[in-house]
C-alpha atoms as a PDB file:
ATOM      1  CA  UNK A   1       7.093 -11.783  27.002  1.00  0.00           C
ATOM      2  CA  UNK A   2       4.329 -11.895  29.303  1.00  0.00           C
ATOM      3  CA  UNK A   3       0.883 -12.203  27.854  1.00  0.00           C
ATOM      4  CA  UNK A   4      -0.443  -8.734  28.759  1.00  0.00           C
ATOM      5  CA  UNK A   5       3.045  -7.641  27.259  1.00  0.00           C
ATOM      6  CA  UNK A   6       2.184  -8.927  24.203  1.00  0.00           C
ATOM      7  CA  UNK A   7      -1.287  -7.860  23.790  1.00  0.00           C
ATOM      8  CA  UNK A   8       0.116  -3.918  24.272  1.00  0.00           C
ATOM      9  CA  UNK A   9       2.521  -4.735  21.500  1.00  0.00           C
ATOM     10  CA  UNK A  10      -0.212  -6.079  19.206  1.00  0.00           C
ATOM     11  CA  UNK A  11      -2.437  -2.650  19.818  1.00  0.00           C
ATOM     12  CA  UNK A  12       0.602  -0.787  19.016  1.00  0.00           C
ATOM     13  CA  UNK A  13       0.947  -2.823  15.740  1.00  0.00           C
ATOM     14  CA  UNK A  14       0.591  -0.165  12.660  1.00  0.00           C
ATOM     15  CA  UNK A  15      -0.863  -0.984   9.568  1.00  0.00           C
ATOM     16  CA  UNK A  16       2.567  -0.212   7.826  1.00  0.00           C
ATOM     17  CA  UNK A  17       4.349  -2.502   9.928  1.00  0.00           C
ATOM     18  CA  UNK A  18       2.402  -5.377   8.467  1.00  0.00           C
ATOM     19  CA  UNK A  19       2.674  -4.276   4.887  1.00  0.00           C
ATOM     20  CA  UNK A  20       6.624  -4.013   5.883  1.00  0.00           C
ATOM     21  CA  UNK A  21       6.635  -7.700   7.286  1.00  0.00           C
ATOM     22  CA  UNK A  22       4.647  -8.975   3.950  1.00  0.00           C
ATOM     23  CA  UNK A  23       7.432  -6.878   1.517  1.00  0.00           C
ATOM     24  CA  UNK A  24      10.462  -8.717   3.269  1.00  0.00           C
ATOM     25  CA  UNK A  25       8.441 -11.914   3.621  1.00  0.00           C
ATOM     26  CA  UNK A  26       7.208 -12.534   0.596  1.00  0.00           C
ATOM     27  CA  UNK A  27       6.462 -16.522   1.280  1.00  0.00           C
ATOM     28  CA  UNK A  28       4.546 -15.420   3.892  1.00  0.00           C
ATOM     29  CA  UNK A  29       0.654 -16.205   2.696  1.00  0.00           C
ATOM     30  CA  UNK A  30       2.716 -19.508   0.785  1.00  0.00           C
ATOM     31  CA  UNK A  31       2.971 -20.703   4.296  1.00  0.00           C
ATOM     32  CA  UNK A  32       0.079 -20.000   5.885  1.00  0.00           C
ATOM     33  CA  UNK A  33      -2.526 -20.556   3.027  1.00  0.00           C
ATOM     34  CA  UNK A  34      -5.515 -20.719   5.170  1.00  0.00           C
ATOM     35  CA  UNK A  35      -5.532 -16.507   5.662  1.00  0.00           C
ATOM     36  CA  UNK A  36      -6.546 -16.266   2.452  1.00  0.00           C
ATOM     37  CA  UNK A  37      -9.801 -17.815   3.855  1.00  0.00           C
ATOM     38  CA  UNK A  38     -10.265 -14.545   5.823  1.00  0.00           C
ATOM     39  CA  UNK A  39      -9.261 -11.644   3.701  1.00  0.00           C
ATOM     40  CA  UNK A  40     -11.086  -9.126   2.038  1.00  0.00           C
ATOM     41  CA  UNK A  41     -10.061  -8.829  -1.698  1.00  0.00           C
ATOM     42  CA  UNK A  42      -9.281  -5.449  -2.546  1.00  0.00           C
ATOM     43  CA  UNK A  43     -12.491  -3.761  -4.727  1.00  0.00           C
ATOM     44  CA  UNK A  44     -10.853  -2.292  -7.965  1.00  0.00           C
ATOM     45  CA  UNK A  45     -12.294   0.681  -8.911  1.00  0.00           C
ATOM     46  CA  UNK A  46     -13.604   0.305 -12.875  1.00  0.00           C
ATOM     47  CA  UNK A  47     -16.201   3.261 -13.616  1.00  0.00           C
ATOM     48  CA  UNK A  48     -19.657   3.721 -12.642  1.00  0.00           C
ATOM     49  CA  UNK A  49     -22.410   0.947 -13.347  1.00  0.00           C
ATOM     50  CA  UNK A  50     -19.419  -1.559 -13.807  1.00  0.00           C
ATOM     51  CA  UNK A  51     -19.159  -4.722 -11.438  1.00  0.00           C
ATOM     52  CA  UNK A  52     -15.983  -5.858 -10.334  1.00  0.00           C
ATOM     53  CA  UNK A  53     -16.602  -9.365 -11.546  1.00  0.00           C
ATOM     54  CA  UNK A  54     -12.761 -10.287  -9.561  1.00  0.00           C
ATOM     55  CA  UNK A  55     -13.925  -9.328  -6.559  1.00  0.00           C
ATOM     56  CA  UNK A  56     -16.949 -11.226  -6.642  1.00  0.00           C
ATOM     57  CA  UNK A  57     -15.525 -14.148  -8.152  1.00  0.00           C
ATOM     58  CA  UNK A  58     -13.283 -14.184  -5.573  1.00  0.00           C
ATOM     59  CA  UNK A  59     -15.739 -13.917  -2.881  1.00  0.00           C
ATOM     60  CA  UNK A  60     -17.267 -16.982  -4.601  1.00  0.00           C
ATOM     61  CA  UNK A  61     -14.152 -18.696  -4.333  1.00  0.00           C
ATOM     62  CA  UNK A  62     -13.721 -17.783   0.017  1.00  0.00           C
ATOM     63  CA  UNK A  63     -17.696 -19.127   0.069  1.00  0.00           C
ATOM     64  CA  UNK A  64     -16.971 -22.435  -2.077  1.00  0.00           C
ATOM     65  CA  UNK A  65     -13.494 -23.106   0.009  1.00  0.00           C
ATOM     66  CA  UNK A  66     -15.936 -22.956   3.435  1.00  0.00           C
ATOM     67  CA  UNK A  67     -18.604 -24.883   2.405  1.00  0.00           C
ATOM     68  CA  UNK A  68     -15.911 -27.603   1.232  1.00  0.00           C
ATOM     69  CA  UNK A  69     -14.362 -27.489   4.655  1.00  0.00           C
ATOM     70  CA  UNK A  70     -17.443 -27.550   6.260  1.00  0.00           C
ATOM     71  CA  UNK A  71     -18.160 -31.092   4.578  1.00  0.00           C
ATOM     72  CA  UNK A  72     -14.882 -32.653   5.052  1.00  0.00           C
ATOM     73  CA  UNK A  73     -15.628 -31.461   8.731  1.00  0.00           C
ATOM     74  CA  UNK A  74     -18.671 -33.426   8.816  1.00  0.00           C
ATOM     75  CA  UNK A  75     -17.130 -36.626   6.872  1.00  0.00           C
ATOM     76  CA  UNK A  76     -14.820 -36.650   9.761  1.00  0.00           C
ATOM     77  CA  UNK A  77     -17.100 -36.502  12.426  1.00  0.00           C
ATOM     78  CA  UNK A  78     -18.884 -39.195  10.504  1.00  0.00           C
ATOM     79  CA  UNK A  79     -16.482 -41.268  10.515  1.00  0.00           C
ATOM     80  CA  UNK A  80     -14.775 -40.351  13.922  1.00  0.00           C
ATOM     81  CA  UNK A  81     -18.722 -41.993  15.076  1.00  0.00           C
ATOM     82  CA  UNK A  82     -18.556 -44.385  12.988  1.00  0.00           C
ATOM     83  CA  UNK A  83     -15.122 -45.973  14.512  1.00  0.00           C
ATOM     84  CA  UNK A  84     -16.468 -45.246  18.081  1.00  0.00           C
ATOM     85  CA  UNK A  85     -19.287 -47.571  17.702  1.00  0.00           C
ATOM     86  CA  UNK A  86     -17.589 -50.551  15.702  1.00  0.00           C
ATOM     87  CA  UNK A  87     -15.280 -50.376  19.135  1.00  0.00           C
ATOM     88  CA  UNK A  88     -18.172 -50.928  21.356  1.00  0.00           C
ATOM     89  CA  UNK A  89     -19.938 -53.269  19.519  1.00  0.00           C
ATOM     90  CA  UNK A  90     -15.914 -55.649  19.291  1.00  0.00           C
ATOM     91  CA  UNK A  91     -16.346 -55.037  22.896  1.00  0.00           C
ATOM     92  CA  UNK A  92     -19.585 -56.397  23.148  1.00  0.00           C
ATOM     93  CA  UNK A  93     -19.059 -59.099  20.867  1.00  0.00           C
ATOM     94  CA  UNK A  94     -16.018 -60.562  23.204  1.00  0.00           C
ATOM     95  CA  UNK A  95     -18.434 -60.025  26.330  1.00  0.00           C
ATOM     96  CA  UNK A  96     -20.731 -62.638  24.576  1.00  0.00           C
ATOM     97  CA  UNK A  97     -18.547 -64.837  23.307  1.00  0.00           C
ATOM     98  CA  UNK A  98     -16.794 -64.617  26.864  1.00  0.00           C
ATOM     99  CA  UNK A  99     -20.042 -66.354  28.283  1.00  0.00           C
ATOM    100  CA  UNK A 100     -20.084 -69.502  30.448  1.00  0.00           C
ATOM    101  CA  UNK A 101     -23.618 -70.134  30.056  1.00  0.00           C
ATOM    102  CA  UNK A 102     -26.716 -69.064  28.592  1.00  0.00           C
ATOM    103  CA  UNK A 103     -28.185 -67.509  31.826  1.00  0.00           C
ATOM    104  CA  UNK A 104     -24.181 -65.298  31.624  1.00  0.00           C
ATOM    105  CA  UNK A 105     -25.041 -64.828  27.993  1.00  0.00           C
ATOM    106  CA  UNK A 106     -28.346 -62.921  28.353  1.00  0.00           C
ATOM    107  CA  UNK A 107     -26.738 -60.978  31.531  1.00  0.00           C
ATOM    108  CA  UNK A 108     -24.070 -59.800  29.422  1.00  0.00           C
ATOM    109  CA  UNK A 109     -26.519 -58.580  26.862  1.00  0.00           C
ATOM    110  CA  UNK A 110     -29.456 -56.974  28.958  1.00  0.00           C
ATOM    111  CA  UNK A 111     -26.892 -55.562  31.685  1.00  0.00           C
ATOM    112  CA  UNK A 112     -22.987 -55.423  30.262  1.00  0.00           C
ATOM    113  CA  UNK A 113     -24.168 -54.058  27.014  1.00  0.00           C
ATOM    114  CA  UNK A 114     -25.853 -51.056  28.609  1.00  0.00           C
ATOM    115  CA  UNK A 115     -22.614 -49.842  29.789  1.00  0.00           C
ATOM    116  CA  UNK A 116     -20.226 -51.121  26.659  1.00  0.00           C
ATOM    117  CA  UNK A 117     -22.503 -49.567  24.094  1.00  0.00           C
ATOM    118  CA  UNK A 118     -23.679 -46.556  25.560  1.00  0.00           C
ATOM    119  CA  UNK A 119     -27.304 -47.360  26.109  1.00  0.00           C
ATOM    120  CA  UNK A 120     -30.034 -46.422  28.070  1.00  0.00           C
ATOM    121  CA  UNK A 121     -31.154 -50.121  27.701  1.00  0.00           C
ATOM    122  CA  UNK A 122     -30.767 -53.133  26.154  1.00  0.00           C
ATOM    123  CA  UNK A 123     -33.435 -55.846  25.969  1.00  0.00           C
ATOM    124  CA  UNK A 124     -33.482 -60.084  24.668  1.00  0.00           C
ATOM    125  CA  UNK A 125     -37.073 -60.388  23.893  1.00  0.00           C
ATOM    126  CA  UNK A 126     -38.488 -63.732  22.954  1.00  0.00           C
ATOM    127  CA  UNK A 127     -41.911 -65.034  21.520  1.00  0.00           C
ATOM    128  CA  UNK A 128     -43.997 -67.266  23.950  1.00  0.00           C
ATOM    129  CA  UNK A 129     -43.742 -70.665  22.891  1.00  0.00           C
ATOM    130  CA  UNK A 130     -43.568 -74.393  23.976  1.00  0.00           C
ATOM    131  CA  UNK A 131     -39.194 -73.814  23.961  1.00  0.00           C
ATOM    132  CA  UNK A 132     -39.281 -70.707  25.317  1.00  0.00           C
ATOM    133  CA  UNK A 133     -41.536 -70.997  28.670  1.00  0.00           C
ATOM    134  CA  UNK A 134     -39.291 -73.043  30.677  1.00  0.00           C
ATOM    135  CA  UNK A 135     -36.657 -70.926  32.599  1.00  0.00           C
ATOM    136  CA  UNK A 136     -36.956 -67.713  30.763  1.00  0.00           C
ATOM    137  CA  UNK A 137     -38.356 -65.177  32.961  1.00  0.00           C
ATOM    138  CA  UNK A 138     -35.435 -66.604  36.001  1.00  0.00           C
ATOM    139  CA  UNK A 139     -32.819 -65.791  32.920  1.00  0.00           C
ATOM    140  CA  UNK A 140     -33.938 -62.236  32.414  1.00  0.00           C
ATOM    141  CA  UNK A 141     -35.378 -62.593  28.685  1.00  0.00           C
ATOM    142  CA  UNK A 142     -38.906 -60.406  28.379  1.00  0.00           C
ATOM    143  CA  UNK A 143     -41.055 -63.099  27.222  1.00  0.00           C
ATOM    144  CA  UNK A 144     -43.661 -61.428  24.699  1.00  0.00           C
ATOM    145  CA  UNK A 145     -47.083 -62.950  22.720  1.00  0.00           C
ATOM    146  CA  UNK A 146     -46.735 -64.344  19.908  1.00  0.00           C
ATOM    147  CA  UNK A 147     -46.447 -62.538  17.103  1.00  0.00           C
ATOM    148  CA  UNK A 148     -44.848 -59.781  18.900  1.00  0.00           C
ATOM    149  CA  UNK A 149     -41.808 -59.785  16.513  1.00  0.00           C
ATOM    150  CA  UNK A 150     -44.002 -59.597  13.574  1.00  0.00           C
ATOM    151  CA  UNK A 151     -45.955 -56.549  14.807  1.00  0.00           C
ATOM    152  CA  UNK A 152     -42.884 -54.123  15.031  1.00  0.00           C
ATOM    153  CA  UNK A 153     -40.500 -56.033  12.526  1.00  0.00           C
ATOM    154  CA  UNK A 154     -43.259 -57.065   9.824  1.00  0.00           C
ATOM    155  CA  UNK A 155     -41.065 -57.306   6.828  1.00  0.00           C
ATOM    156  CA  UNK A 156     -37.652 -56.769   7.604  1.00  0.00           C
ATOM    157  CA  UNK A 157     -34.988 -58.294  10.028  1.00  0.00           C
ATOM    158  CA  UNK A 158     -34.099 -54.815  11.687  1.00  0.00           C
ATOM    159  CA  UNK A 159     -35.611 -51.442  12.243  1.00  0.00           C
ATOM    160  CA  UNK A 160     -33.625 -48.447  13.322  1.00  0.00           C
ATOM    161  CA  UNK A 161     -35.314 -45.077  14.341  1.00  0.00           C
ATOM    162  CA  UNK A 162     -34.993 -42.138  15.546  1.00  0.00           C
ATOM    163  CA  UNK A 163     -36.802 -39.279  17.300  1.00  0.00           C
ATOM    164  CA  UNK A 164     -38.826 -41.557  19.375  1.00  0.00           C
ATOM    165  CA  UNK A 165     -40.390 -42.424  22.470  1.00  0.00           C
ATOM    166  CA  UNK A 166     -39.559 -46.131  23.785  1.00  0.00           C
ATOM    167  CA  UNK A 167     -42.034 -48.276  24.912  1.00  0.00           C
ATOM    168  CA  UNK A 168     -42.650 -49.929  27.874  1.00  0.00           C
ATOM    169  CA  UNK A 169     -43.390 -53.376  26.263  1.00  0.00           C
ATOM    170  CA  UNK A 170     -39.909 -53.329  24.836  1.00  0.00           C
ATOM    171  CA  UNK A 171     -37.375 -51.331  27.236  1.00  0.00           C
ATOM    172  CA  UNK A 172     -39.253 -52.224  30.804  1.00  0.00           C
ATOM    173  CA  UNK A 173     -39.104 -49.552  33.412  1.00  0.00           C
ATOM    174  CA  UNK A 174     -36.104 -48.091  31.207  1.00  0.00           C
ATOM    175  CA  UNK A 175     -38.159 -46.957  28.208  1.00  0.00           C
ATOM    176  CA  UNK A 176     -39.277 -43.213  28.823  1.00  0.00           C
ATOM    177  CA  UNK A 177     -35.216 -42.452  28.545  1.00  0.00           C
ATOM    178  CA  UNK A 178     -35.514 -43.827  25.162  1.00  0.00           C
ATOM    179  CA  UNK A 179     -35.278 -41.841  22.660  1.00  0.00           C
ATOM    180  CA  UNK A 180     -33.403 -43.714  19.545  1.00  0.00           C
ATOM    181  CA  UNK A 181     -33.659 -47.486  18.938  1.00  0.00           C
ATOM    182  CA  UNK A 182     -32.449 -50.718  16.553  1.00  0.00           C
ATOM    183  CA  UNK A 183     -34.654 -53.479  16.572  1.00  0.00           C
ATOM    184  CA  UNK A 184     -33.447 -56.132  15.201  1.00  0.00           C
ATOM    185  CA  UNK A 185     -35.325 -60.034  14.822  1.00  0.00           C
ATOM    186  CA  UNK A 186     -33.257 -63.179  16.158  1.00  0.00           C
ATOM    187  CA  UNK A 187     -33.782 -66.986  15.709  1.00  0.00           C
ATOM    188  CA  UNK A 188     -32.423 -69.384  17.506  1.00  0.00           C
ATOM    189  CA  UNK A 189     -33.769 -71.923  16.132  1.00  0.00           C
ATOM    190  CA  UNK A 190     -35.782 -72.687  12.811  1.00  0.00           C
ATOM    191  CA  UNK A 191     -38.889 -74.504  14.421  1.00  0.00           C
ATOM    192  CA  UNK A 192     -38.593 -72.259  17.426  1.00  0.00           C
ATOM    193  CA  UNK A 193     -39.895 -68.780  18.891  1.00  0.00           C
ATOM    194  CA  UNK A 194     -39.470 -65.681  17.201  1.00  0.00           C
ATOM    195  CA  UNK A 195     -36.900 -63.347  19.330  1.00  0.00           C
ATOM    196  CA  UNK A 196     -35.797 -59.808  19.081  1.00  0.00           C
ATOM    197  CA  UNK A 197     -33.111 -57.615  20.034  1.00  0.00           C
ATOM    198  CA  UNK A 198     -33.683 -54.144  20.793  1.00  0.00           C
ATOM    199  CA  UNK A 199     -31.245 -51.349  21.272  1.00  0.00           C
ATOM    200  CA  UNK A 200     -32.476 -48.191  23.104  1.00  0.00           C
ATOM    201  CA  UNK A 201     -30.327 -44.749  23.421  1.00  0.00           C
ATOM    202  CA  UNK A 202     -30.397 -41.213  25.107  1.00  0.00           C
ATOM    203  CA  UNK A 203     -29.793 -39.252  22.092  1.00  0.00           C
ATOM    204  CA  UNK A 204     -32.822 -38.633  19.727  1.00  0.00           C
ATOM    205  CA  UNK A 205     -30.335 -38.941  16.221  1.00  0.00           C
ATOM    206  CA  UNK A 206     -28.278 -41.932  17.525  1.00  0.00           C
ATOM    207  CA  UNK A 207     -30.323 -44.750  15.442  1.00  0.00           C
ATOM    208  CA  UNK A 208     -31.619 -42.171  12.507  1.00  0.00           C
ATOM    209  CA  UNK A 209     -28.419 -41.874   9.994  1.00  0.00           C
ATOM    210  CA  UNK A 210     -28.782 -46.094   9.574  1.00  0.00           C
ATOM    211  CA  UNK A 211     -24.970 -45.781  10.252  1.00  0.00           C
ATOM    212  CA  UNK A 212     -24.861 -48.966  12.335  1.00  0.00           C
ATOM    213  CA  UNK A 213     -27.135 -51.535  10.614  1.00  0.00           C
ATOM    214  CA  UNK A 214     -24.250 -53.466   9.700  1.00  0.00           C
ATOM    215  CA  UNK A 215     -23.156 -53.354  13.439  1.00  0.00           C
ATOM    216  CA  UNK A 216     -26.004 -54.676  14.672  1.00  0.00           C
ATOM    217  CA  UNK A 217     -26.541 -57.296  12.449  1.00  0.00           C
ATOM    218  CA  UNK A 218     -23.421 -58.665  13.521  1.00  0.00           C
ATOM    219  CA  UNK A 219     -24.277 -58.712  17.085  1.00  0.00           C
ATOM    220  CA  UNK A 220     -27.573 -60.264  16.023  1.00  0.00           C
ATOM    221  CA  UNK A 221     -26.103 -62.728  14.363  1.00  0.00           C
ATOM    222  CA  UNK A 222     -23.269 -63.667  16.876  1.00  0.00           C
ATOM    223  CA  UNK A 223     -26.486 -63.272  19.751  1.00  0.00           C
ATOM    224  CA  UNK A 224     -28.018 -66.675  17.634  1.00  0.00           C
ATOM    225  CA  UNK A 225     -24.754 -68.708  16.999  1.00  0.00           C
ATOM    226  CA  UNK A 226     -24.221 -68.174  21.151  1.00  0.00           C
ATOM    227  CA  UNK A 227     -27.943 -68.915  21.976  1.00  0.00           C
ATOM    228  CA  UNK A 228     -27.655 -72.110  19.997  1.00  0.00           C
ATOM    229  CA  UNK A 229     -24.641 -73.395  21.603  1.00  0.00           C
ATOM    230  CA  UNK A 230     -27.042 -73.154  24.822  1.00  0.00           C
ATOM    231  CA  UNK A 231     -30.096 -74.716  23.744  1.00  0.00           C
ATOM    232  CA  UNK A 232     -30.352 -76.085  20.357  1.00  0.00           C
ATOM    233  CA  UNK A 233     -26.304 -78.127  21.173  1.00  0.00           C
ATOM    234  CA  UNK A 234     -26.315 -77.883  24.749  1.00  0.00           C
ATOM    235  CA  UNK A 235     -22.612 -79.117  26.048  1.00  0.00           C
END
């Protein structure tokens, strides 16, 4: 039956011919639960002045059932998020530990990152210092004043924001597409520089649930152990 056919059947549907289905299908609403969602409970008739407390607590009951759906909706959109971006951050994490040498490693996280995160930019920021001069700017790490670190991260190892507008300082030429970002402190070594990551991102809510701390932590932390293998134990 053709589609049009089908819709002229429908609008010659009677009312009877449902209550005629529902009396020799009596397992019908058993089966298909969720149109009990959408009825309208009959209103009993009980006198003047006199509520009809069923019909109202069933109306409760229809109001309760959507805002509980509603939430399990969200939870598994949360989620659903949540498993996207522990997938792009394992992918990012095998880039870097894919690396041949430093100079790869900080390619792979200012350029490869940016496309297997999701980001409008991705920066390796490190603290001017007496081992951090030599051969930075040719490997593409933003070299910054000292102190840098401490101005944006002054007592914790990682911010993440949202509703923002990046900064040139941090993002380059890439910033005014900013709108979300994790900042998160690195250090190679313990006599050293102080370094930073910092994550930047298109949408405005990306960074502001805190959903990924734990995330980027991780790739903070596996950003060090690599850097070290580079220049603290150089092969």
């Amino acid at each position: 039956m053709g589609r049009e056919s089908l819709e002229q059947e429908i609008t010659r549907l009677m009312a009877g011919d449902v209550r005629d289905y529902l009396l020799t299908h009596p397992d019908f609403l058993v089966a298909n639960e969720d149109l009990l969602t959408w009825l309208t409970p009959p209103l009993q008739q009980r006198g003047q002045g006199i509520r009809d407390f069923q019909h109202f607590m069933i109306a409760r009951l229809q109001e309760e059932v959507s805002k509980l759906k509603a939430a399990r909706d969200e939870g598994v959109q949360l989620i659903r998020e949540n498993l996207e971006r522990q997938s792009k951050i394992n992918a990012a994490a095998l880039a870097l530990l894919e690396a041949p040498t430093f100079v790869a490693m900080v390619k792979v996280i200012t350029k490869e990152f940016i496309v297997l995160l999701d980001h409008e930019a991705v920066a390796l920021l490190m603290e001017e210092g007496a081992t951090s001069k030599a051969g930075a700017n040719e490997s593409g790490v933003s070299l910054v004043p000292q102190g840098f670190v401490r101005e944006w991260l002054p007592q914790r190892n990682i911010a993440l924001e949202g509703n923002i507008y990046g900064v040139q300082e941090i993002f380059g030429v890439k910033a005014g597409k900013v709108r979300s970002q994790a900042l998160v402190r690195i250090s190679i070594h313990s006599n050293g520089p102080q370094g930073m990551l910092a994550f930047g991102h298109r949408d405005p809510n990306y960074y502001a649930t805190g959903l990924a701390t734990e995330q980027i932590l991780h790739l903070a932390t596996l950003t060090e152990l690599c850097a070290r293998t580079w220049l603290v134990h150089p092969q």
